[in-house]
PDB file of N, CA and C in Angstrom:
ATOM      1  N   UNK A   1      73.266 -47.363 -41.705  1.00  0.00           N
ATOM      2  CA  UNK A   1      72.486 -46.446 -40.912  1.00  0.00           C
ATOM      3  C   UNK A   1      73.295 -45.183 -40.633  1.00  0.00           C
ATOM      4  N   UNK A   2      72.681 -44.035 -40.489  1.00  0.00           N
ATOM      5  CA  UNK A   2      73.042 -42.781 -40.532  1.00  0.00           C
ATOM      6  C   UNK A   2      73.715 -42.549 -38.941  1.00  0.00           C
ATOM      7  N   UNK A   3      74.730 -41.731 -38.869  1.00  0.00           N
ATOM      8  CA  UNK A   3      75.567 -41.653 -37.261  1.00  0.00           C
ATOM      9  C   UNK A   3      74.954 -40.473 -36.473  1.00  0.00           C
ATOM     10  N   UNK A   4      73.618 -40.454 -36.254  1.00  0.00           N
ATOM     11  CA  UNK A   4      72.587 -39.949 -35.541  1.00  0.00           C
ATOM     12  C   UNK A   4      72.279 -39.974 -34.529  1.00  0.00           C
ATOM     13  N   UNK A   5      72.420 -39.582 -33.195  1.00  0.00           N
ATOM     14  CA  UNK A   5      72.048 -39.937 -32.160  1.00  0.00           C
ATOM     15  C   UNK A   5      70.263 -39.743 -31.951  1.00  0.00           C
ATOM     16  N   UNK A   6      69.226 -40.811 -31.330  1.00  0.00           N
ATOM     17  CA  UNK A   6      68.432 -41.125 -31.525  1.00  0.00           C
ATOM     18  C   UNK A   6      67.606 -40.033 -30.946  1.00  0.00           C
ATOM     19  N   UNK A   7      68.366 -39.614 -29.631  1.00  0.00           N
ATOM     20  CA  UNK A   7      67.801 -38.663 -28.409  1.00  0.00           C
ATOM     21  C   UNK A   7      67.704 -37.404 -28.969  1.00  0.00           C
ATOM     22  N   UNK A   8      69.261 -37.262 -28.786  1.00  0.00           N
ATOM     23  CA  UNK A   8      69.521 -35.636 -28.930  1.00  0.00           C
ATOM     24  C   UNK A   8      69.825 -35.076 -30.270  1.00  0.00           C
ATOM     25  N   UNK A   9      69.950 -35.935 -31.399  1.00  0.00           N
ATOM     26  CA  UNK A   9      69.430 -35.739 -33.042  1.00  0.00           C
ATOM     27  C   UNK A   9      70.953 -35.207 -33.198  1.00  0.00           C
ATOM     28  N   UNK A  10      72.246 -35.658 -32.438  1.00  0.00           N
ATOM     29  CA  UNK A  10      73.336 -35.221 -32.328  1.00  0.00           C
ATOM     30  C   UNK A  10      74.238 -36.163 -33.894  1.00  0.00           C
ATOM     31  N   UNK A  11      74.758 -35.134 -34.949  1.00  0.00           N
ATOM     32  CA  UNK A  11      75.140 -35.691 -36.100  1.00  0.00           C
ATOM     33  C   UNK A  11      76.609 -35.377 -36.241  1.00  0.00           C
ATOM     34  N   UNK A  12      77.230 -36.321 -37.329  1.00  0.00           N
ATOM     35  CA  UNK A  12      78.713 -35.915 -37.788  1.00  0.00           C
ATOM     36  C   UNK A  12      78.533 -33.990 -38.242  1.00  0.00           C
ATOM     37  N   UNK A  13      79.778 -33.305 -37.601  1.00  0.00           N
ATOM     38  CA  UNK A  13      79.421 -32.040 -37.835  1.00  0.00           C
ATOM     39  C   UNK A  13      80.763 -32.280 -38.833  1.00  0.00           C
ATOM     40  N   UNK A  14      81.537 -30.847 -39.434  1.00  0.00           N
ATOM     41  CA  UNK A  14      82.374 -30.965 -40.189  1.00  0.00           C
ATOM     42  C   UNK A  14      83.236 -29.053 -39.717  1.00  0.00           C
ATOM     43  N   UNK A  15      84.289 -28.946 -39.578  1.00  0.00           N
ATOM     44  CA  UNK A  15      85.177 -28.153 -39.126  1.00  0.00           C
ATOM     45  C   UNK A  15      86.407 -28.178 -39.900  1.00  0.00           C
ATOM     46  N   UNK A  16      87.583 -27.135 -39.227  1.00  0.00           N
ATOM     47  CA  UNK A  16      88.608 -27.308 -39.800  1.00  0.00           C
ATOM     48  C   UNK A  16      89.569 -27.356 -38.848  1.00  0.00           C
ATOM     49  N   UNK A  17      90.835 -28.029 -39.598  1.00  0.00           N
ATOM     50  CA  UNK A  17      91.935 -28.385 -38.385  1.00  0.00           C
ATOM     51  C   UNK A  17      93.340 -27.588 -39.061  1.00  0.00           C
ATOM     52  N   UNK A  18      93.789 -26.648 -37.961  1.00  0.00           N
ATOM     53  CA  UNK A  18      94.337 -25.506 -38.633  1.00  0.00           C
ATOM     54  C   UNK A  18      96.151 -25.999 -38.356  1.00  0.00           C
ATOM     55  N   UNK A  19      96.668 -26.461 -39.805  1.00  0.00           N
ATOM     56  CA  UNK A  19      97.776 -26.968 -39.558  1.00  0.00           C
ATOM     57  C   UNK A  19      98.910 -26.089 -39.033  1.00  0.00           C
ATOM     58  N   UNK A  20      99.747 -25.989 -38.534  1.00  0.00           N
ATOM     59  CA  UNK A  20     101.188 -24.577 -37.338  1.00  0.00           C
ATOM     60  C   UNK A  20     102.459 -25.301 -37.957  1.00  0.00           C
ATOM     61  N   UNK A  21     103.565 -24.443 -38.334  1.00  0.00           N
ATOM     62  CA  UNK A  21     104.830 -24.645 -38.057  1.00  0.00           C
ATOM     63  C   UNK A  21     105.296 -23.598 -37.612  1.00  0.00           C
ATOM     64  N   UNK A  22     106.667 -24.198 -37.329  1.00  0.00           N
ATOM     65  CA  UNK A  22     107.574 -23.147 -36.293  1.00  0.00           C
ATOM     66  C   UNK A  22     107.518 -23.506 -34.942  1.00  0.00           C
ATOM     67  N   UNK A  23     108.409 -22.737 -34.340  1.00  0.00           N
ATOM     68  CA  UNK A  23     108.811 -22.999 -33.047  1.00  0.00           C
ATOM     69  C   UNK A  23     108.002 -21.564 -31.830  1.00  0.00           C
ATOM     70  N   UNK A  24     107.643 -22.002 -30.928  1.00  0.00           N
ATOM     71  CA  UNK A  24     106.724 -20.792 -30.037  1.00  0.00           C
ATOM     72  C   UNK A  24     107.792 -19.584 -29.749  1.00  0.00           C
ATOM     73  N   UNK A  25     107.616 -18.521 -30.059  1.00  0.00           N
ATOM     74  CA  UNK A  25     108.366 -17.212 -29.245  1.00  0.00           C
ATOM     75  C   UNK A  25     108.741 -17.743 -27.643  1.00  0.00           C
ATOM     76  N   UNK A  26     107.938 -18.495 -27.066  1.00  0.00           N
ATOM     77  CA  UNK A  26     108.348 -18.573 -25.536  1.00  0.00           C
ATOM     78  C   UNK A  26     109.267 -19.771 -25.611  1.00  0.00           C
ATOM     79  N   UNK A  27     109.555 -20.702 -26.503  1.00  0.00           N
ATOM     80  CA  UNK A  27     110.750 -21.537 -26.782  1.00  0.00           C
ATOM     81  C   UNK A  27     111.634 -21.246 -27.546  1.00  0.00           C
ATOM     82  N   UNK A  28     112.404 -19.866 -27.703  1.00  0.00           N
ATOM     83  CA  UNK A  28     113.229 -19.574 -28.431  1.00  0.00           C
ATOM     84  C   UNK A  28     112.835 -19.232 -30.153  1.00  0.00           C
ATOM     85  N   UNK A  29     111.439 -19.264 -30.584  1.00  0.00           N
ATOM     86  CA  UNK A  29     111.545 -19.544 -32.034  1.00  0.00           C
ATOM     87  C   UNK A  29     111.298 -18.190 -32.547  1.00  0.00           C
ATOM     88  N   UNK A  30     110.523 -17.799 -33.634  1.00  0.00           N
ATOM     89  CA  UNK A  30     110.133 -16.967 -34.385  1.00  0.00           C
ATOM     90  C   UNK A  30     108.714 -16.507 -34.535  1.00  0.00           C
ATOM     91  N   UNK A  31     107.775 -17.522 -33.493  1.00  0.00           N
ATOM     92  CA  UNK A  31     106.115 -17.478 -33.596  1.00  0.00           C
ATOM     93  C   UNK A  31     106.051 -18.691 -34.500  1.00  0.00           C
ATOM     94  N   UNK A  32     105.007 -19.452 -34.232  1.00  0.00           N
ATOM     95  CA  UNK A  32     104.027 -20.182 -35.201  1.00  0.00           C
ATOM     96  C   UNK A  32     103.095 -19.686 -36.262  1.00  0.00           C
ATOM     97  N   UNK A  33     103.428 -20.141 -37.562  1.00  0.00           N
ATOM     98  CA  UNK A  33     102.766 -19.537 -38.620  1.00  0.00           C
ATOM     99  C   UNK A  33     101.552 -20.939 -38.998  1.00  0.00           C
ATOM    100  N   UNK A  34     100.303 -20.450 -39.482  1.00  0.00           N
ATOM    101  CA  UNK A  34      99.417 -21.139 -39.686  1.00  0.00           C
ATOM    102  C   UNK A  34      99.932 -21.340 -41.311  1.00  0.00           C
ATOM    103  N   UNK A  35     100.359 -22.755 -41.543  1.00  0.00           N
ATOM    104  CA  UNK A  35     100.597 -22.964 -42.922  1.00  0.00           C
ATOM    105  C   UNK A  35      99.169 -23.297 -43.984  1.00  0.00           C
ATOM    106  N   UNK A  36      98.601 -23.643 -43.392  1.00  0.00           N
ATOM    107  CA  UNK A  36      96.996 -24.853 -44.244  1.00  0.00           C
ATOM    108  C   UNK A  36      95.886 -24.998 -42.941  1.00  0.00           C
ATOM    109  N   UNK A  37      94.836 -25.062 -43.490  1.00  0.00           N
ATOM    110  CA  UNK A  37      93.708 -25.073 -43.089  1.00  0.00           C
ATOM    111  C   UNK A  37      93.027 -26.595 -43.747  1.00  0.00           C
ATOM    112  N   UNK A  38      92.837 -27.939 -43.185  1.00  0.00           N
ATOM    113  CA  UNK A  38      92.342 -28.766 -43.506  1.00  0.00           C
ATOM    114  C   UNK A  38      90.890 -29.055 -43.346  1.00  0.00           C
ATOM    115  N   UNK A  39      89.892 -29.734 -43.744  1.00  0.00           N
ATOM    116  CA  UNK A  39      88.455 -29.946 -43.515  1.00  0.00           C
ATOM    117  C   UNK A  39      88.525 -31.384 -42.716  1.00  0.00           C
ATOM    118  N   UNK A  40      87.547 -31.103 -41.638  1.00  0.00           N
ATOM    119  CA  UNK A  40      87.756 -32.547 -41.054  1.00  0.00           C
ATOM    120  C   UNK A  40      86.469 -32.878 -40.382  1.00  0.00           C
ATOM    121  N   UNK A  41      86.250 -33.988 -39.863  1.00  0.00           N
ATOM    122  CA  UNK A  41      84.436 -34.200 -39.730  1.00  0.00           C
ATOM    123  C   UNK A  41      84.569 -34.575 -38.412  1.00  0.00           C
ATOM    124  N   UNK A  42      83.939 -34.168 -37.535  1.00  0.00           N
ATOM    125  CA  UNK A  42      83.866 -34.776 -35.603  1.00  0.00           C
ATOM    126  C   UNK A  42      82.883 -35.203 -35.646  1.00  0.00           C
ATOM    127  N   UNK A  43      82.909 -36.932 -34.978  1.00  0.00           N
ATOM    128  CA  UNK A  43      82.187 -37.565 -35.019  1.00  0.00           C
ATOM    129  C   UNK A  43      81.795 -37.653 -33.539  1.00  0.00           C
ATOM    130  N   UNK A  44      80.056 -37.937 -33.385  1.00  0.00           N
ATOM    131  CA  UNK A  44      79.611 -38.259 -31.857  1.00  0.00           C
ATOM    132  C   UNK A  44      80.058 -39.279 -31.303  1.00  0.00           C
ATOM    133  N   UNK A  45      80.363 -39.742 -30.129  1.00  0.00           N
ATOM    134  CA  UNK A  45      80.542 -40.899 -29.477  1.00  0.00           C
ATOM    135  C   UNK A  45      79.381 -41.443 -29.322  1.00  0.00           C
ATOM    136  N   UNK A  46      78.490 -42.590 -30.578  1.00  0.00           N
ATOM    137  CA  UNK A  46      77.806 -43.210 -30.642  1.00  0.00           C
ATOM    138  C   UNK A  46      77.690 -44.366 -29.995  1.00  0.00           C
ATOM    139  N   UNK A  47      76.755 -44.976 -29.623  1.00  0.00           N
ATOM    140  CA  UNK A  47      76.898 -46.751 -29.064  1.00  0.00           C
ATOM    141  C   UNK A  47      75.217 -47.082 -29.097  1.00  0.00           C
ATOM    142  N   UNK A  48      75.326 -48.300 -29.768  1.00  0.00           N
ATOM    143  CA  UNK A  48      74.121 -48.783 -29.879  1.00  0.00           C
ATOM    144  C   UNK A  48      74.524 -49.913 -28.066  1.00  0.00           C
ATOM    145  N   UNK A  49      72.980 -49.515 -27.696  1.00  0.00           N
ATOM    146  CA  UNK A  49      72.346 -49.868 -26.572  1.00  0.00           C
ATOM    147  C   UNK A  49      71.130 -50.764 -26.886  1.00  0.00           C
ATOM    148  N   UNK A  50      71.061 -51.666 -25.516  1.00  0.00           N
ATOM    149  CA  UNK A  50      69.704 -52.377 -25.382  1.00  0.00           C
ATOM    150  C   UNK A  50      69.411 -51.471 -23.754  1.00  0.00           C
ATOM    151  N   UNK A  51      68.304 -50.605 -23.730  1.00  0.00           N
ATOM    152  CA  UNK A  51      67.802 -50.049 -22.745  1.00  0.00           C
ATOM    153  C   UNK A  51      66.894 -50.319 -21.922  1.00  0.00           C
ATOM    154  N   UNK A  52      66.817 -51.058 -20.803  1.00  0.00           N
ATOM    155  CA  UNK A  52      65.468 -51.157 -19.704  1.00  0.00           C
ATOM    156  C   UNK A  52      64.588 -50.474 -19.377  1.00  0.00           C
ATOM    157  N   UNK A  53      63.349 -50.795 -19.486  1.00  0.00           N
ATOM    158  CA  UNK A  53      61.913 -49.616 -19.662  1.00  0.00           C
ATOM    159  C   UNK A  53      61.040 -50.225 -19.048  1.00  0.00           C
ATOM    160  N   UNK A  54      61.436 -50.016 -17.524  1.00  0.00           N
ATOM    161  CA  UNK A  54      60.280 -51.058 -16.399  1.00  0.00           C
ATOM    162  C   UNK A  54      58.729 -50.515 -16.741  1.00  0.00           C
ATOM    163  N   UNK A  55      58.395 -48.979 -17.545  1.00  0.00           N
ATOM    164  CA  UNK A  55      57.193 -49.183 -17.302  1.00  0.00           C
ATOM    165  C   UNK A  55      56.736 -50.161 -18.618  1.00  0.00           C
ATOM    166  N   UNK A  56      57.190 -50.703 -19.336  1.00  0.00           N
ATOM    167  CA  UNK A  56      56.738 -51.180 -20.736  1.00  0.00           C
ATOM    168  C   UNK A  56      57.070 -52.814 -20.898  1.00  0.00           C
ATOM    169  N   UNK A  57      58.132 -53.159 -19.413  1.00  0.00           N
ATOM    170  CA  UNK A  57      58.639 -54.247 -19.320  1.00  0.00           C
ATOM    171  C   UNK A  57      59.461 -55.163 -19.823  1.00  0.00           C
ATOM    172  N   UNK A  58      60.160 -54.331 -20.952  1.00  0.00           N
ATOM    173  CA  UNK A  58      60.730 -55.093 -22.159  1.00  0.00           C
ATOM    174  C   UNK A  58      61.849 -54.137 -21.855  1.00  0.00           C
ATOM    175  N   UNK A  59      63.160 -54.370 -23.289  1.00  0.00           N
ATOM    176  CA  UNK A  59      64.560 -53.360 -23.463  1.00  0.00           C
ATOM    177  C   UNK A  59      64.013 -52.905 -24.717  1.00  0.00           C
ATOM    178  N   UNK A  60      64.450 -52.287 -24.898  1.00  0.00           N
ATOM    179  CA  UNK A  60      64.683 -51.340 -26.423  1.00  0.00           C
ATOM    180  C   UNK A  60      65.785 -50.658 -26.656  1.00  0.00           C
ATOM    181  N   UNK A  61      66.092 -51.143 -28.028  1.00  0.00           N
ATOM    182  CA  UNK A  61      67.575 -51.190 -29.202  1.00  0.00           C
ATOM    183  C   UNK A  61      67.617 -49.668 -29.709  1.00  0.00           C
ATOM    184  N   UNK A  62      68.720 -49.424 -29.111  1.00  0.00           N
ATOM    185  CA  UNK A  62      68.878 -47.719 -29.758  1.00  0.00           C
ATOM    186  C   UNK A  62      70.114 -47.361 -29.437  1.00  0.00           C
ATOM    187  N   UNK A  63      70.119 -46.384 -30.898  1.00  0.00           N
ATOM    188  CA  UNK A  63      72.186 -45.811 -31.065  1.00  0.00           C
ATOM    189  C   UNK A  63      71.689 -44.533 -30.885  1.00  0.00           C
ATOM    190  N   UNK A  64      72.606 -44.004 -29.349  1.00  0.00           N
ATOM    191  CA  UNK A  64      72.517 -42.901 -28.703  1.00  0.00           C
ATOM    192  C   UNK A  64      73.833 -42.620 -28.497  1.00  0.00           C
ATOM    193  N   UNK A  65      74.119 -41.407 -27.954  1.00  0.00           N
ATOM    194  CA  UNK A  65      75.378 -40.552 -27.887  1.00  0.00           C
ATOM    195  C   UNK A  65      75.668 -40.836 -26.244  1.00  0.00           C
ATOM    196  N   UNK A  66      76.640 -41.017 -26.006  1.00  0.00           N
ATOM    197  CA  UNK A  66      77.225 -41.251 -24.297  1.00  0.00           C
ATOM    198  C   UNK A  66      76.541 -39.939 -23.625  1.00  0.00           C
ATOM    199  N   UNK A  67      76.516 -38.664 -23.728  1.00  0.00           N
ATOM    200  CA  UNK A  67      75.780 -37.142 -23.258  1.00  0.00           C
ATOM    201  C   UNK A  67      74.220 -38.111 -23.212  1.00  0.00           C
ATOM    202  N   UNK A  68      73.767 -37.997 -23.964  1.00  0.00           N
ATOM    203  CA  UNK A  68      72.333 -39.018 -24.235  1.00  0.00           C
ATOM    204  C   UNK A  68      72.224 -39.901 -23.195  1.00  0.00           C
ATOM    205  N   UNK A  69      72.781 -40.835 -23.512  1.00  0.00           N
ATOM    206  CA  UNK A  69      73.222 -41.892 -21.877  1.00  0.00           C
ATOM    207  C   UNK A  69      72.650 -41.552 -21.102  1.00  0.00           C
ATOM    208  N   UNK A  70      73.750 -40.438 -20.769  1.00  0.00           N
ATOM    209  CA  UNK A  70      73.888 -39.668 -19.511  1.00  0.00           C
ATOM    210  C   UNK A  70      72.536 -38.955 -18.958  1.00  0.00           C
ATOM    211  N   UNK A  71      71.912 -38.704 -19.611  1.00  0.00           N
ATOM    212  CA  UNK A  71      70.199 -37.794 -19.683  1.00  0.00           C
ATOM    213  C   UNK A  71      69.435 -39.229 -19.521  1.00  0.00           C
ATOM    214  N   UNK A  72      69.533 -40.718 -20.018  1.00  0.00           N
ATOM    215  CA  UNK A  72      68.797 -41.630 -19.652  1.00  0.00           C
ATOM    216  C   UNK A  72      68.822 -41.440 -17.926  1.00  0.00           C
ATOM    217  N   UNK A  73      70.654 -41.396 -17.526  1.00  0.00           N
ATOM    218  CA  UNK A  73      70.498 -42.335 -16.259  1.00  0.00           C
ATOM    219  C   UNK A  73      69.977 -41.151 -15.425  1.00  0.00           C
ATOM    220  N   UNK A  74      69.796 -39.775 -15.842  1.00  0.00           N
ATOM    221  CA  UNK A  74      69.336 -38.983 -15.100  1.00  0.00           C
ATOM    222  C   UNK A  74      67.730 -38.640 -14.832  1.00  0.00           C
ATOM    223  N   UNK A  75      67.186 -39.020 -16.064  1.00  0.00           N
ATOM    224  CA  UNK A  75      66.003 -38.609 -15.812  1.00  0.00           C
ATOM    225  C   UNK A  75      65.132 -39.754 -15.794  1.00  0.00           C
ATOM    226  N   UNK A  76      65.315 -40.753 -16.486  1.00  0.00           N
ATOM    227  CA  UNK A  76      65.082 -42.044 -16.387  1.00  0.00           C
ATOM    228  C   UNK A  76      64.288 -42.799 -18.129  1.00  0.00           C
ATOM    229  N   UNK A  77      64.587 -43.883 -18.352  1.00  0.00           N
ATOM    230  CA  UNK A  77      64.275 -44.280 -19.062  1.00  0.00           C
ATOM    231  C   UNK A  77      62.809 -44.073 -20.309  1.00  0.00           C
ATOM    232  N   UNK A  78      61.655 -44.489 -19.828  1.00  0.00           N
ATOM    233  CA  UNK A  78      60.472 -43.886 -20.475  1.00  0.00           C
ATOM    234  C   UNK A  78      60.553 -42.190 -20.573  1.00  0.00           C
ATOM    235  N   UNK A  79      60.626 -41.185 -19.509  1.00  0.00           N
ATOM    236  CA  UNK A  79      60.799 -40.168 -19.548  1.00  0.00           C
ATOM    237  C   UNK A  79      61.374 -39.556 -21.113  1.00  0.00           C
ATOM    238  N   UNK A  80      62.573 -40.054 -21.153  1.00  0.00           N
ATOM    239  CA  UNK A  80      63.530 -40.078 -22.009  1.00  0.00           C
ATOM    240  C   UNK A  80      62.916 -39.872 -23.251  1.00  0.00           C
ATOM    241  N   UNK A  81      62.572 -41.074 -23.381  1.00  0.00           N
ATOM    242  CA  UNK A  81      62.386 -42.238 -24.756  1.00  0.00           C
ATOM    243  C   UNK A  81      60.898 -41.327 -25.161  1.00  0.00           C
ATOM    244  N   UNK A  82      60.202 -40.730 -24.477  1.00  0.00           N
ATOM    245  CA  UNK A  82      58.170 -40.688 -24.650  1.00  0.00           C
ATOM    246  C   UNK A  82      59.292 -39.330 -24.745  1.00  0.00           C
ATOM    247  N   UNK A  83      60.154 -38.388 -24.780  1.00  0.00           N
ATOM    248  CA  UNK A  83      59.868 -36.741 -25.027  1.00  0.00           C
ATOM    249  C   UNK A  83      60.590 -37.093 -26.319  1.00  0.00           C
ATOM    250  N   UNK A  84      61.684 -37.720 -27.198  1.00  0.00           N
ATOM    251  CA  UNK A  84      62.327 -37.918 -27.934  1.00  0.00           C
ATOM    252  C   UNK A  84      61.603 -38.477 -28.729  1.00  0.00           C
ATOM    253  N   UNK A  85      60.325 -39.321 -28.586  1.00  0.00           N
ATOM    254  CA  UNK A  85      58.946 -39.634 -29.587  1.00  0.00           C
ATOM    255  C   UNK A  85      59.718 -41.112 -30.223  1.00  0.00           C
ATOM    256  N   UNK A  86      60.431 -42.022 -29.325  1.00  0.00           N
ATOM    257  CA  UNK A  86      60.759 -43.302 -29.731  1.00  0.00           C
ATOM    258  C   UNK A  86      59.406 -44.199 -29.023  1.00  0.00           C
ATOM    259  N   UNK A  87      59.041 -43.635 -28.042  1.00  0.00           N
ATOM    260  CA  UNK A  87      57.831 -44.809 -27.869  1.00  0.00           C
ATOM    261  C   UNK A  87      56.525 -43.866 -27.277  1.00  0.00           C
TER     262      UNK A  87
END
């Protein structure tokens, strides 16, 4: 299964991680020179959940992002789930 968050449609993005040597001017050195530029992928903090949905009376199974979560415990469950078009 794809690393999708269910809610907020939150996906692996892809960036770069900008490799430094040298020592800082404010520690005695010469400045930091950017040697390489690597490609690297940031992944969401996914977690598959079983979620409580008093108006429907049952849980429901869904891989959401912890931010996501966070918008369940705020606005509340069905709310959630009925604008995101899972139920």
């Amino acid at each position: 299964m794809a690393r999708i968050c269910s809610i907020r449609g939150t996906r692996v993005r892809s960036g770069g991680k900008i490799h430094r040597s040298g020592l800082a001017k404010k520690k005695g050195g010469i400045g930091r020179h950017v040697t390489k530029v690597v490609k690297r992928t940031i992944s969401p903090n996914l977690q598959n959940k079983r979620i409580w949905v008093p108006e429907l009376g049952k849980f429901i199974r869904i891989k959401l992002s912890c931010r996501a979560l966070k918008t369940v415990n705020k606005n509340g469950a069905f709310v959630t789930l009925k604008k995101a078009g899972i139920i």
